[in-house]
Every structure is written in structure tokens, then in C-alpha cells.
N, C-alpha and C. Protein backbone atom coordinates (compact mmCIF):
# COMPACT_ATOMS: atom_id res chain seq x y z
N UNK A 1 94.23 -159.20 -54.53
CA UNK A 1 93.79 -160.56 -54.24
C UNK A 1 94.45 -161.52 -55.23
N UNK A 2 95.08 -162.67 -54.79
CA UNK A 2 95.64 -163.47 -55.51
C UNK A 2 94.42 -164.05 -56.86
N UNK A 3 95.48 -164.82 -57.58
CA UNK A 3 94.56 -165.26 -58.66
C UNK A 3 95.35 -166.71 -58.92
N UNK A 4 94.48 -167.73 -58.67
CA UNK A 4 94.81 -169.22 -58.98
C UNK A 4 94.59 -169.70 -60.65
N UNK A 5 95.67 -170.06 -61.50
CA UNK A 5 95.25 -170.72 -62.50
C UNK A 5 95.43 -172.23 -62.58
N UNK A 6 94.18 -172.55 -63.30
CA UNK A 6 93.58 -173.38 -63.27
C UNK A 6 93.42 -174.64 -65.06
N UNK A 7 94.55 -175.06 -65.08
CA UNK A 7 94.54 -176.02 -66.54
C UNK A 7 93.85 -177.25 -66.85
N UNK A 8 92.61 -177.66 -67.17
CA UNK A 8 91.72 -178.48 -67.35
C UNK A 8 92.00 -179.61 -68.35
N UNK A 9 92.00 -180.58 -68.43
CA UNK A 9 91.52 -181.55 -69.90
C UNK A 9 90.71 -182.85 -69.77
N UNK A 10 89.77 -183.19 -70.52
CA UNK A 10 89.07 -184.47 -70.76
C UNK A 10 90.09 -184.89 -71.60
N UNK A 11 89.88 -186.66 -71.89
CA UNK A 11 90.15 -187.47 -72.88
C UNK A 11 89.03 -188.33 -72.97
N UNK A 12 88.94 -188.78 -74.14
CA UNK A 12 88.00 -189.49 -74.35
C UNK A 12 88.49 -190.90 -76.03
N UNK A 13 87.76 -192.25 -75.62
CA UNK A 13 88.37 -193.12 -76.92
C UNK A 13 86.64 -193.82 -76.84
N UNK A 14 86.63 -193.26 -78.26
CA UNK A 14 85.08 -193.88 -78.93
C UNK A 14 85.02 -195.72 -79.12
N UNK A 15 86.07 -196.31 -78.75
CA UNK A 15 86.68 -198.04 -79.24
C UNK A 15 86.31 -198.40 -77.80
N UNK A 16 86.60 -197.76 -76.45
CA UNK A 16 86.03 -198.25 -75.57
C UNK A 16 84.87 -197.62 -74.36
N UNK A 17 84.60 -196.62 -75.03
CA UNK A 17 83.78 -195.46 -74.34
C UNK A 17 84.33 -195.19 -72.87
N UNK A 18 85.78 -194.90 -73.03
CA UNK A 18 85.73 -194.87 -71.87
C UNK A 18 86.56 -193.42 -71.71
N UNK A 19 86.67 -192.86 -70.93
CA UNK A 19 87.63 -191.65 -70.77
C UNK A 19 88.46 -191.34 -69.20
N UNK A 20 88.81 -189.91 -69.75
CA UNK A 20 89.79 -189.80 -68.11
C UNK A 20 89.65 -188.25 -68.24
N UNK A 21 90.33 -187.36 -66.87
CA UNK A 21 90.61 -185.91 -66.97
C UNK A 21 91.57 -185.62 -65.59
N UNK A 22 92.22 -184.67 -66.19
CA UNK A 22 92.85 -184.17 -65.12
C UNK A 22 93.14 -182.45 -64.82
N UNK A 23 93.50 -182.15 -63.72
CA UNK A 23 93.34 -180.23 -63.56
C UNK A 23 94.99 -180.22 -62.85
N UNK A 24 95.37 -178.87 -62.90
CA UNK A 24 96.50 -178.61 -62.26
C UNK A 24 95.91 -177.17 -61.56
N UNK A 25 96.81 -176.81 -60.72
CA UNK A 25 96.35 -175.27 -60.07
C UNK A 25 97.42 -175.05 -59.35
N UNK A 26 98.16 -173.95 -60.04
CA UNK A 26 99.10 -172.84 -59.69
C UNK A 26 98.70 -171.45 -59.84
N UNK A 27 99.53 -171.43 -58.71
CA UNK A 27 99.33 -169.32 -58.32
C UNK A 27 99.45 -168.28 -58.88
N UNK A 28 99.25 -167.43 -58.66
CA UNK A 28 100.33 -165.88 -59.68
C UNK A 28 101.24 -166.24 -59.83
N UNK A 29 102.04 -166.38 -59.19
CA UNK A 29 103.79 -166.69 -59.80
C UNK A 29 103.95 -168.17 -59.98
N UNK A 30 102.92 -168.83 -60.09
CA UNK A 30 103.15 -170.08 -60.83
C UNK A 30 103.87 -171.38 -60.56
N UNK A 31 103.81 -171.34 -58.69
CA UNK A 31 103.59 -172.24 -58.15
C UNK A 31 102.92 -173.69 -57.93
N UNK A 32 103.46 -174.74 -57.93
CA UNK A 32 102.22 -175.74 -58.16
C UNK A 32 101.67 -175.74 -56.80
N UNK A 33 100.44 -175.87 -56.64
CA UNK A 33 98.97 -175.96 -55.65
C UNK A 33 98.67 -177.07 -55.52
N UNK A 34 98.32 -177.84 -56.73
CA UNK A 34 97.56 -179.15 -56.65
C UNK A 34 97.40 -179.41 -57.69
N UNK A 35 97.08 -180.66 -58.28
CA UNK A 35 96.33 -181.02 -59.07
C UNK A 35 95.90 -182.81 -59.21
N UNK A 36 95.08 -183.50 -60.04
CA UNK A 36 93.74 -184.61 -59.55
C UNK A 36 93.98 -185.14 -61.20
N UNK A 37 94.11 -186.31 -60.85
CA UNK A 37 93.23 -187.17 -62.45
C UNK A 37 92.58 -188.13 -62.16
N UNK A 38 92.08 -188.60 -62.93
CA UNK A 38 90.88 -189.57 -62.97
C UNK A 38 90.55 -190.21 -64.30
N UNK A 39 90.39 -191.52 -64.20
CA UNK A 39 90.72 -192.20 -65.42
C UNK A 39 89.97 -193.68 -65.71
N UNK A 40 89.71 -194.14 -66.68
CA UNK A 40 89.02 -195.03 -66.71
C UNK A 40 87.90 -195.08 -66.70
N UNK A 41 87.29 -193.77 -66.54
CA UNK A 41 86.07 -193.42 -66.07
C UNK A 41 84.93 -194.33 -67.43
N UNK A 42 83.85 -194.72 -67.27
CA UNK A 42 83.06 -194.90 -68.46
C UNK A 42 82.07 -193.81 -68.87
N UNK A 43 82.57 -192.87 -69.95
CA UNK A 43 81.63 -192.61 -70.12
C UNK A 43 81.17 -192.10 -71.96
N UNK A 44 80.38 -191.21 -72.12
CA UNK A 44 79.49 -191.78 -73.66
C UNK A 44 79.92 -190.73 -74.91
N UNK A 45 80.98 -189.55 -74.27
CA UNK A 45 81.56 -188.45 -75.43
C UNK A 45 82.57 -187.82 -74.83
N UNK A 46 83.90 -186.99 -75.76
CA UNK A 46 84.75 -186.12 -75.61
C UNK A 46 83.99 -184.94 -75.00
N UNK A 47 83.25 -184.40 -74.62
CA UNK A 47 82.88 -183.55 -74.59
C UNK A 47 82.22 -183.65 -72.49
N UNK A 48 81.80 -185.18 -72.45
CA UNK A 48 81.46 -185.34 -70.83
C UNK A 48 83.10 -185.27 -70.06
N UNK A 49 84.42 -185.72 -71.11
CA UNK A 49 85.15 -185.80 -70.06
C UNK A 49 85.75 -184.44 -69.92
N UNK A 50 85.78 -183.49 -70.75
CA UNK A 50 86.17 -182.47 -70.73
C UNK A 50 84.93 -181.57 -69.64
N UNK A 51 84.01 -181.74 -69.38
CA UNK A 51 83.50 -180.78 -68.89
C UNK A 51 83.13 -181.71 -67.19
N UNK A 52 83.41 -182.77 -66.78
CA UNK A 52 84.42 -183.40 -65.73
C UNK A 52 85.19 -182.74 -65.05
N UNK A 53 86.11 -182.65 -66.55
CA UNK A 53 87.58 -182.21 -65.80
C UNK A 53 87.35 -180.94 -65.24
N UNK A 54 86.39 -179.55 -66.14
CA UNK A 54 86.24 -178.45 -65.45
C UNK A 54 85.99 -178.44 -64.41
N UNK A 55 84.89 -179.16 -63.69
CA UNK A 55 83.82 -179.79 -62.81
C UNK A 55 84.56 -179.45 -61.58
N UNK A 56 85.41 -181.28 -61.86
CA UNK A 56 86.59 -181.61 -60.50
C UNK A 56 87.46 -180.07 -60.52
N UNK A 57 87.81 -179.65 -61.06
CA UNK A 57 89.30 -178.73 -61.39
C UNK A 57 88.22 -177.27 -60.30
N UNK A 58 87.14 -176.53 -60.86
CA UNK A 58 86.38 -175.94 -60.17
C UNK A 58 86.47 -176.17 -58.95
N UNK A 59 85.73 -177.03 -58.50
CA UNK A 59 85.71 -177.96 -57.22
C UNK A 59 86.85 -177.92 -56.11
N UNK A 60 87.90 -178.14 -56.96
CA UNK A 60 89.19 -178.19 -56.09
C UNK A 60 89.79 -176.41 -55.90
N UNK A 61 89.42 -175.99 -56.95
CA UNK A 61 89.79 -173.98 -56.49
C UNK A 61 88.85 -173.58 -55.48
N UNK A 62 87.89 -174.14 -55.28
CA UNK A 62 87.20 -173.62 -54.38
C UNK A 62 87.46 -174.20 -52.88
N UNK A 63 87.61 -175.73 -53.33
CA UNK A 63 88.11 -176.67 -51.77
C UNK A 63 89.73 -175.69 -51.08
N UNK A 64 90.33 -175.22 -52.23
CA UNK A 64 91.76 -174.55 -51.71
C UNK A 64 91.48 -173.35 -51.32
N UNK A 65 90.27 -172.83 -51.29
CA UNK A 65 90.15 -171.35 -51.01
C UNK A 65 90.13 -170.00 -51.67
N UNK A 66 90.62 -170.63 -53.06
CA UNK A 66 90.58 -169.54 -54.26
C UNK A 66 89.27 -168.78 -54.06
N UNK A 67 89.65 -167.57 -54.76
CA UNK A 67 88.08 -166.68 -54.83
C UNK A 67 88.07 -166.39 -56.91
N UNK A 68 89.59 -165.93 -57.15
CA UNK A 68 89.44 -165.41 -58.20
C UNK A 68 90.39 -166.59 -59.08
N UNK A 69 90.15 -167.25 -60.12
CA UNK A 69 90.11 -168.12 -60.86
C UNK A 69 90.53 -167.67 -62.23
N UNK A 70 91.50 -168.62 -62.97
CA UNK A 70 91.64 -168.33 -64.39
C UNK A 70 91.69 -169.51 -64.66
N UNK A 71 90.90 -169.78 -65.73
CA UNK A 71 91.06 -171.41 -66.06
C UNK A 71 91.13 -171.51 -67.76
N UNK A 72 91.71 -172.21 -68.26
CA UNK A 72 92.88 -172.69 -69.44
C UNK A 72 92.17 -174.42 -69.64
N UNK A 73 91.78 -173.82 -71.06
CA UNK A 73 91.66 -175.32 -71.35
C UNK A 73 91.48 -175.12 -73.06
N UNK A 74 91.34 -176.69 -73.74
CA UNK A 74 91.56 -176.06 -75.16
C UNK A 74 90.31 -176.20 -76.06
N UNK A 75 89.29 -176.39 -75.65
CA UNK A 75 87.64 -176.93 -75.54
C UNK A 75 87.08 -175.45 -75.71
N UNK A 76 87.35 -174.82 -77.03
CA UNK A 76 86.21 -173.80 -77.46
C UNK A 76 84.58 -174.28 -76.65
N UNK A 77 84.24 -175.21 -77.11
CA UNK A 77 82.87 -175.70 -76.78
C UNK A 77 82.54 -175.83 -75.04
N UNK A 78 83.43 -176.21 -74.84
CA UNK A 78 82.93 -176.33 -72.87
C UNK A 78 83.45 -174.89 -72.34
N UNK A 79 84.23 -173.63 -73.17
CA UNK A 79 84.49 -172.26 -72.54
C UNK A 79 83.46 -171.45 -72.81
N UNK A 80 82.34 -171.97 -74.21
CA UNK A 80 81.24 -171.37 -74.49
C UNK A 80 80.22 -171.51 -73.34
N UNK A 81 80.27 -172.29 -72.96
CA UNK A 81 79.13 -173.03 -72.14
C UNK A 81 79.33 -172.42 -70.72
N UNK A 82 80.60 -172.53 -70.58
CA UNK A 82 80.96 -171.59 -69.38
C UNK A 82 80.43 -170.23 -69.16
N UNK A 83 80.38 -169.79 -70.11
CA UNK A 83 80.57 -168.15 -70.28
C UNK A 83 78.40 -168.07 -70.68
N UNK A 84 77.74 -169.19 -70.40
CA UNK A 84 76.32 -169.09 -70.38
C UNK A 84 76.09 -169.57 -72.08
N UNK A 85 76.84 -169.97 -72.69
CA UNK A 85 76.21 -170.82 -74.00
C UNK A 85 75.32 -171.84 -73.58
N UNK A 86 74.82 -172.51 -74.42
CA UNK A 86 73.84 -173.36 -74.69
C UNK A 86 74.44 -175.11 -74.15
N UNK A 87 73.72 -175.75 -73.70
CA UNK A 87 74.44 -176.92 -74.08
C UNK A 87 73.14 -177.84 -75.26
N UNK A 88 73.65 -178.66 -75.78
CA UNK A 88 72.94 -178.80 -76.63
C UNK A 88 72.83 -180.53 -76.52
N UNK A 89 73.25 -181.13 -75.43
CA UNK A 89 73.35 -182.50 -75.29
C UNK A 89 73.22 -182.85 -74.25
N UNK A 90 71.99 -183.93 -74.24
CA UNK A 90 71.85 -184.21 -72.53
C UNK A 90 72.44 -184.87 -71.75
N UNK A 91 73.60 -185.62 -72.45
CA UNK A 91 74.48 -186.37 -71.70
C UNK A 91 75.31 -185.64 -71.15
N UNK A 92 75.57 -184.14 -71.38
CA UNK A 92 76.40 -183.49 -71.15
C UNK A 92 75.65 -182.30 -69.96
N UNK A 93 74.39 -182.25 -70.25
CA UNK A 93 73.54 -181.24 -69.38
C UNK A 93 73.88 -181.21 -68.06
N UNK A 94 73.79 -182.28 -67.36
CA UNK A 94 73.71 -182.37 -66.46
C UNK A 94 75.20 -182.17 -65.34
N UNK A 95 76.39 -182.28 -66.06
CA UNK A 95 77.31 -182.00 -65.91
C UNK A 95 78.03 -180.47 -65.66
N UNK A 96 77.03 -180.11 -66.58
CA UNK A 96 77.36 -178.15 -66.67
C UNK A 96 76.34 -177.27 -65.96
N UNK A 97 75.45 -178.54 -65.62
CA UNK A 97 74.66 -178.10 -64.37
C UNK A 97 75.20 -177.85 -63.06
N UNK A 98 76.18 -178.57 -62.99
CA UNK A 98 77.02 -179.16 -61.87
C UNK A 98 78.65 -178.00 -61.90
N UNK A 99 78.61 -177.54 -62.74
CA UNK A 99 79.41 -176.65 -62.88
C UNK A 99 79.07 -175.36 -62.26
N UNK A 100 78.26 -174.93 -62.38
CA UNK A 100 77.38 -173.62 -61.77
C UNK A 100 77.53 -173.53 -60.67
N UNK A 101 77.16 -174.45 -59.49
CA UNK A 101 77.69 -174.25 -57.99
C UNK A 101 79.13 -173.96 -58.09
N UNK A 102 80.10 -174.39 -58.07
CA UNK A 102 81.38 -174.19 -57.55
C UNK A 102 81.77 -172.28 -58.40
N UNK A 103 81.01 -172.40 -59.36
CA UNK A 103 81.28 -171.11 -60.39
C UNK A 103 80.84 -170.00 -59.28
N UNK A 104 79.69 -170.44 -58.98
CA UNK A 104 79.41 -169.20 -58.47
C UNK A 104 79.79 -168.94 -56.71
N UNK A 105 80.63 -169.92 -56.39
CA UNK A 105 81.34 -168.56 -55.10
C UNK A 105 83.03 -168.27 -55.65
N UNK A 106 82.91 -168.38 -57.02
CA UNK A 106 83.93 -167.88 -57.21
C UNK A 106 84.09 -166.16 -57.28
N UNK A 107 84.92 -165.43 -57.10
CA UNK A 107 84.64 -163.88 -57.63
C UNK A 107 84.65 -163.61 -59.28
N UNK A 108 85.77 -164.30 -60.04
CA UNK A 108 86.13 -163.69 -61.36
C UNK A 108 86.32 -165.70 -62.18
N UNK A 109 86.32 -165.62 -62.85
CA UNK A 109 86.24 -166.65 -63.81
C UNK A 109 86.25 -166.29 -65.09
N UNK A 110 87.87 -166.73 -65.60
CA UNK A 110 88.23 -166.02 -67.23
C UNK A 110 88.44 -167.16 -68.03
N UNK A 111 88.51 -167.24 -69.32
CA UNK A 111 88.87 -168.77 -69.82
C UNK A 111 89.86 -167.99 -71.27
N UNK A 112 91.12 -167.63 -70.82
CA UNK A 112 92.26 -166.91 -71.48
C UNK A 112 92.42 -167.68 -73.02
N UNK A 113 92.40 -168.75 -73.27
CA UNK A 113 92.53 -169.52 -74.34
C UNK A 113 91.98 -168.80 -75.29
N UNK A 114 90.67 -168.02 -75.26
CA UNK A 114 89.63 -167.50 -76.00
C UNK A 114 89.01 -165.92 -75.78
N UNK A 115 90.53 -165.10 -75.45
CA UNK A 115 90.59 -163.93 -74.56
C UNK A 115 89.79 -163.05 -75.56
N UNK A 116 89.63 -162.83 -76.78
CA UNK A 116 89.26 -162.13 -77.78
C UNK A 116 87.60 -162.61 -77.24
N UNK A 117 87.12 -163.44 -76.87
CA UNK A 117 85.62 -163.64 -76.57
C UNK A 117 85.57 -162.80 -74.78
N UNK A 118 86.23 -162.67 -74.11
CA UNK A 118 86.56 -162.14 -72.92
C UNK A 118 86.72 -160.83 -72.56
N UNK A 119 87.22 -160.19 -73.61
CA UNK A 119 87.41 -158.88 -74.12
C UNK A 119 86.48 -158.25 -74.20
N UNK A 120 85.18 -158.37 -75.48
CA UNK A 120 84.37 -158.16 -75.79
C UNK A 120 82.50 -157.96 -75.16
């Protein structure tokens, strides 16, 4: 079964609270698929636009039909959360709430950046 990867990022600037994110998604052999940004967005931490970007980026592996997923991003903190960590901020709760649907008709979901936590 094929495997879609999946490259995530938030941005975020504390001077105007405002942020952006964008995803890419290529194949096994590393084809481009698609990918979405979004920008300007208002919102209140580095941490909402990064877990956005998972969000949309999710969203769209699943709208393409993917089953099995590898997703790449550089957010120790939103791969914890992925993998059933804690969130610890409610501006952010509700977002990684929102993550969970698209997660789960996925089959496999790895976050390679942090393979030594993946491993284990």
C-alpha cells in the first residue's frame, strides 16, 4: 500500500498576532500531490498555527485518499500531542481536538522528525 508524505508548518508573529501555515503531499517516490497555505490568519500563539497546519495538511491526505500517512514537521510539541501527549493550552485544545477525526481513518501515522520516539 502506498504511503503519502506529508510536510507541515505554522508561522506565527507576536507584533501582530497574526499567523499562516502551509502542507505539501508527495508519494513514495516523491511526487508532488498537492499542497495548501493559508495566511493572515489571526490568531493568539506559534503553537495554534502549527497545529492548523497539521489539521488542514491531515484533512487534505484524507480528501486525496491516502490511508497510510507520514508526516514531517519540526514542532517536537505538536508530534507529542499527536502521538496522545497532553495539550496543556486551551487555545490550542480545541484544535488537536480537531485533529483526531481525520487521524483516525487514517491506517498508520508516523512523525519521522522524532523517529527515536517512534521506535520505542
Amino acid at each position: 500500500m502506498a504511503i503519502a508524505k506529508i510536510n507541515y508548518h505554522g508561522a506565527w508573529t507576536s507584533q501582530t498576532l497574526r499567523g499562516g501555515w502551509g502542507w505539501v503531499i508527495h508519494d513514495e517516490f516523491g511526487s508532488f500531490k498537492g499542497a495548501g497555505v493559508e495566511g493572515g490568519v489571526r490568531c493568539s500563539l506559534a503553537l495554534a498555527a502549527e497545529a492548523e497546519a497539521l489539521r488542514v495538511g491531515l484533512c487534505a491526505g484524507v480528501d486525496y485518499g491516502w490511508q497510510r500517512v507520514l508526516l514531517e514537521s519540526d514542532s517536537k510539541l505538536m508530534s507529542d500531542m499527536l502521538k496522545g501527549g497532553r495539550c496543556f493550552d486551551s487555545r490550542v485544545e480545541g484544535i488537536v481536538y480537531d485533529i483526531h477525526f481525520p487521524k483516525q481513518q487514517l491506517q498508520t501515522v508516523i512523525c519521522p522528525l522524532f523517529l527515536e520516539q517512534v521506535i520505542k
